[in-house]
Protein backbone atom coordinates (compact mmCIF):
# COMPACT_ATOMS: atom_id res chain seq x y z
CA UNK A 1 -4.01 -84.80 79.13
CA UNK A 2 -6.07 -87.73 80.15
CA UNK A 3 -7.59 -90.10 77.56
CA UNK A 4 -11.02 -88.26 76.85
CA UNK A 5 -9.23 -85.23 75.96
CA UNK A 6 -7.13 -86.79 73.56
CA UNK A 7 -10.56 -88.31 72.06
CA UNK A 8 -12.39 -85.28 72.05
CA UNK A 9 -9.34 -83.49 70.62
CA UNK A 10 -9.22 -86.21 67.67
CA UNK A 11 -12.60 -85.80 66.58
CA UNK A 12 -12.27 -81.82 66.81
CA UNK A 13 -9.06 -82.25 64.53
CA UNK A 14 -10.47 -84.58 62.02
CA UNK A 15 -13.54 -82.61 61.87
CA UNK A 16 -11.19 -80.03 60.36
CA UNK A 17 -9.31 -81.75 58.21
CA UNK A 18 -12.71 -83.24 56.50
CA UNK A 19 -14.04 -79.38 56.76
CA UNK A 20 -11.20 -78.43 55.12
CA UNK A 21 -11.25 -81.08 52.46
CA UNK A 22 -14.16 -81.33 51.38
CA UNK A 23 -14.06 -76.82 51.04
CA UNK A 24 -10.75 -77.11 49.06
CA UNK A 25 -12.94 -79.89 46.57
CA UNK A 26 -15.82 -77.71 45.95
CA UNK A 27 -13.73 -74.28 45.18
CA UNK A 28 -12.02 -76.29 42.73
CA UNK A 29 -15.29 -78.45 41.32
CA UNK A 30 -18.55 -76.33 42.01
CA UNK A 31 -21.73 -77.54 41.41
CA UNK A 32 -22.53 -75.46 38.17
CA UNK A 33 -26.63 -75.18 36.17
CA UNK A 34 -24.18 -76.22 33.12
CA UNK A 35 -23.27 -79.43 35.08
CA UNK A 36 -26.53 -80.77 36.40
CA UNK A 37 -27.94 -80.19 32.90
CA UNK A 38 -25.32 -82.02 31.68
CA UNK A 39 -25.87 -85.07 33.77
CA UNK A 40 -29.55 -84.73 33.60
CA UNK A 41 -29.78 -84.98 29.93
CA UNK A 42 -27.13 -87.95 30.43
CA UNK A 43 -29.54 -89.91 32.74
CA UNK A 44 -32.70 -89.02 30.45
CA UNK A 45 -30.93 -90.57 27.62
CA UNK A 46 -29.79 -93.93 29.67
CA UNK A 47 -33.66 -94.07 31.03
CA UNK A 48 -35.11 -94.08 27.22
CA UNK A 49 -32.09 -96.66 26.59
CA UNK A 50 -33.40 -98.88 29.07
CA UNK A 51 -36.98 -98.43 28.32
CA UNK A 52 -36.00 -99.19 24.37
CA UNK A 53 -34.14 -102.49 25.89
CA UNK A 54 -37.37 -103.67 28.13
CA UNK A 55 -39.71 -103.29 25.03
CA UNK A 56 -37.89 -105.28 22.72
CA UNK A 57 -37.21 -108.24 25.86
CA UNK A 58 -33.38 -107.40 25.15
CA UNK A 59 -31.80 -108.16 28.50
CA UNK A 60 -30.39 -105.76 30.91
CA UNK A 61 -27.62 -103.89 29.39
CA UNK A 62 -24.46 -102.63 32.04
CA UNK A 63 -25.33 -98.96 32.12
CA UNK A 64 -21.52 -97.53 33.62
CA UNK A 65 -21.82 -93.81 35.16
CA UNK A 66 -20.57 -91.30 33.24
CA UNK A 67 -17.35 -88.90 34.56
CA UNK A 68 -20.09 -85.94 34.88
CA UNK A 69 -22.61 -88.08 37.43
CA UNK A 70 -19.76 -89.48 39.05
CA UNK A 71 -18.26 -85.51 39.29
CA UNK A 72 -21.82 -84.46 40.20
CA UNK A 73 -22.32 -87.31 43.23
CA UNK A 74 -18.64 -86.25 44.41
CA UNK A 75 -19.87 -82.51 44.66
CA UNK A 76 -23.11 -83.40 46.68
CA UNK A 77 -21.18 -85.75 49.33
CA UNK A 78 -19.03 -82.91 50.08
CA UNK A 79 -21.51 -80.37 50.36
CA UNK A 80 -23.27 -83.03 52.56
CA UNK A 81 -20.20 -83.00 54.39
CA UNK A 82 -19.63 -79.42 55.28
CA UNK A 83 -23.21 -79.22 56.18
CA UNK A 84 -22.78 -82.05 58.59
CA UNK A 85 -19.80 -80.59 59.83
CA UNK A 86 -21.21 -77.24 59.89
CA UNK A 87 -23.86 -78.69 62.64
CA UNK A 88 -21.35 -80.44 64.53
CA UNK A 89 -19.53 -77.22 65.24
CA UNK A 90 -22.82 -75.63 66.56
CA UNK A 91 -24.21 -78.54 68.47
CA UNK A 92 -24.32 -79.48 72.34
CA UNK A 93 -22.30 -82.13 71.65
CA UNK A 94 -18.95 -80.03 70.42
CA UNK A 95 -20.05 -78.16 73.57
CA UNK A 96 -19.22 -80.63 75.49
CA UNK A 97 -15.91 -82.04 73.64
CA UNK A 98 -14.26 -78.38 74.48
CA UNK A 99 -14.20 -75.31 75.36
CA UNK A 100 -14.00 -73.94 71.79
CA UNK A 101 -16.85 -71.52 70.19
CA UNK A 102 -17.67 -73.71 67.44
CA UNK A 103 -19.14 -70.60 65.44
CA UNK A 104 -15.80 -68.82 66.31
CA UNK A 105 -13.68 -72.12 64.33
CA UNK A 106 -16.72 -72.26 61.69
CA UNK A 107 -15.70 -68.85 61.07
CA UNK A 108 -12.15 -69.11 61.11
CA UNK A 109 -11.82 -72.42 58.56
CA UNK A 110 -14.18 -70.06 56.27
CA UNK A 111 -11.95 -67.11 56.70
CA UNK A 112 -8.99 -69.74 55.79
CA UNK A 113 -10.94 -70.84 52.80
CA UNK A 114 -11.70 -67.77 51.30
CA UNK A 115 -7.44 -66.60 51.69
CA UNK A 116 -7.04 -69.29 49.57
C-alpha cells in the first residue's frame, strides 16, 4: 500500500470514528423543544441582566454559560458534524479517496446506529 492509500484510508477511518461519535452523542443528548426553551428563556433573562447593568453604568458583570447552553452548543456541533460528514461521503472528493459507495457506508454506520 503506497503512501496515498494509507492517507486516503486515514481520513476514510477517522471520518467514521467522528460519524460515529458524534451519532452515539446525539441518541444519548437530543436536541429536545423542552431544551431550547430552556436555554432561550436562560439567555432572555441574562440579556435583561445586562441591559439592567448598562442603565445603571454598573460595569460589565462575568455572565458564565449555563450547563443547558453549553449542552445545547454541544448538540448543534455534532449535528454540524454528521452533516459535514454526511457530504463528505457523497462528494467527488471521497470518490476519489476510494473505491467505496459513500451512500452504501452512509447507510451502513446508520444501520449500525440504529442496532444500537
Amino acid at each position: 500500500m503506497d503512501s496515498y492509500e494509507k492517507l486516503a484510508n486515514g481520513i476514510i477511518e477517522l471520518a467514521v470514528k467522528d460519524y460515529r461519535r458524534a451519532a452515539k452523542f446525539l441518541v444519548k443528548h437530543p436536541r429536545t423543544k423542552e431544551l431550547e426553551d430552556t436555554v432561550e428563556k436562560q439567555l432572555a433573562e441574562r440579556r435583561h441582566r445586562i441591559e439592567k447593568r448598562r442603565k445603571l453604568n454598573l460595569p460589565n458583570g462575568l455572565e458564565r454559560r449555563s450547563k443547558e447552553e453549553r449542552l445545547l452548543d454541544r448538540i448543534y456541533s455534532n449535528e454540524c458534524m454528521l452533516a459535514d460528514i454526511e457530504r463528505f461521503f457523497r462528494s467527488r472528493w471521497f470518490g476519489s479517496l476510494t473505491d467505496i459507495n459513500g451512500q452504501w457506508l452512509l447507510e451502513r454506520l446508520r444501520r449500525e446506529q440504529e442496532a444500537g
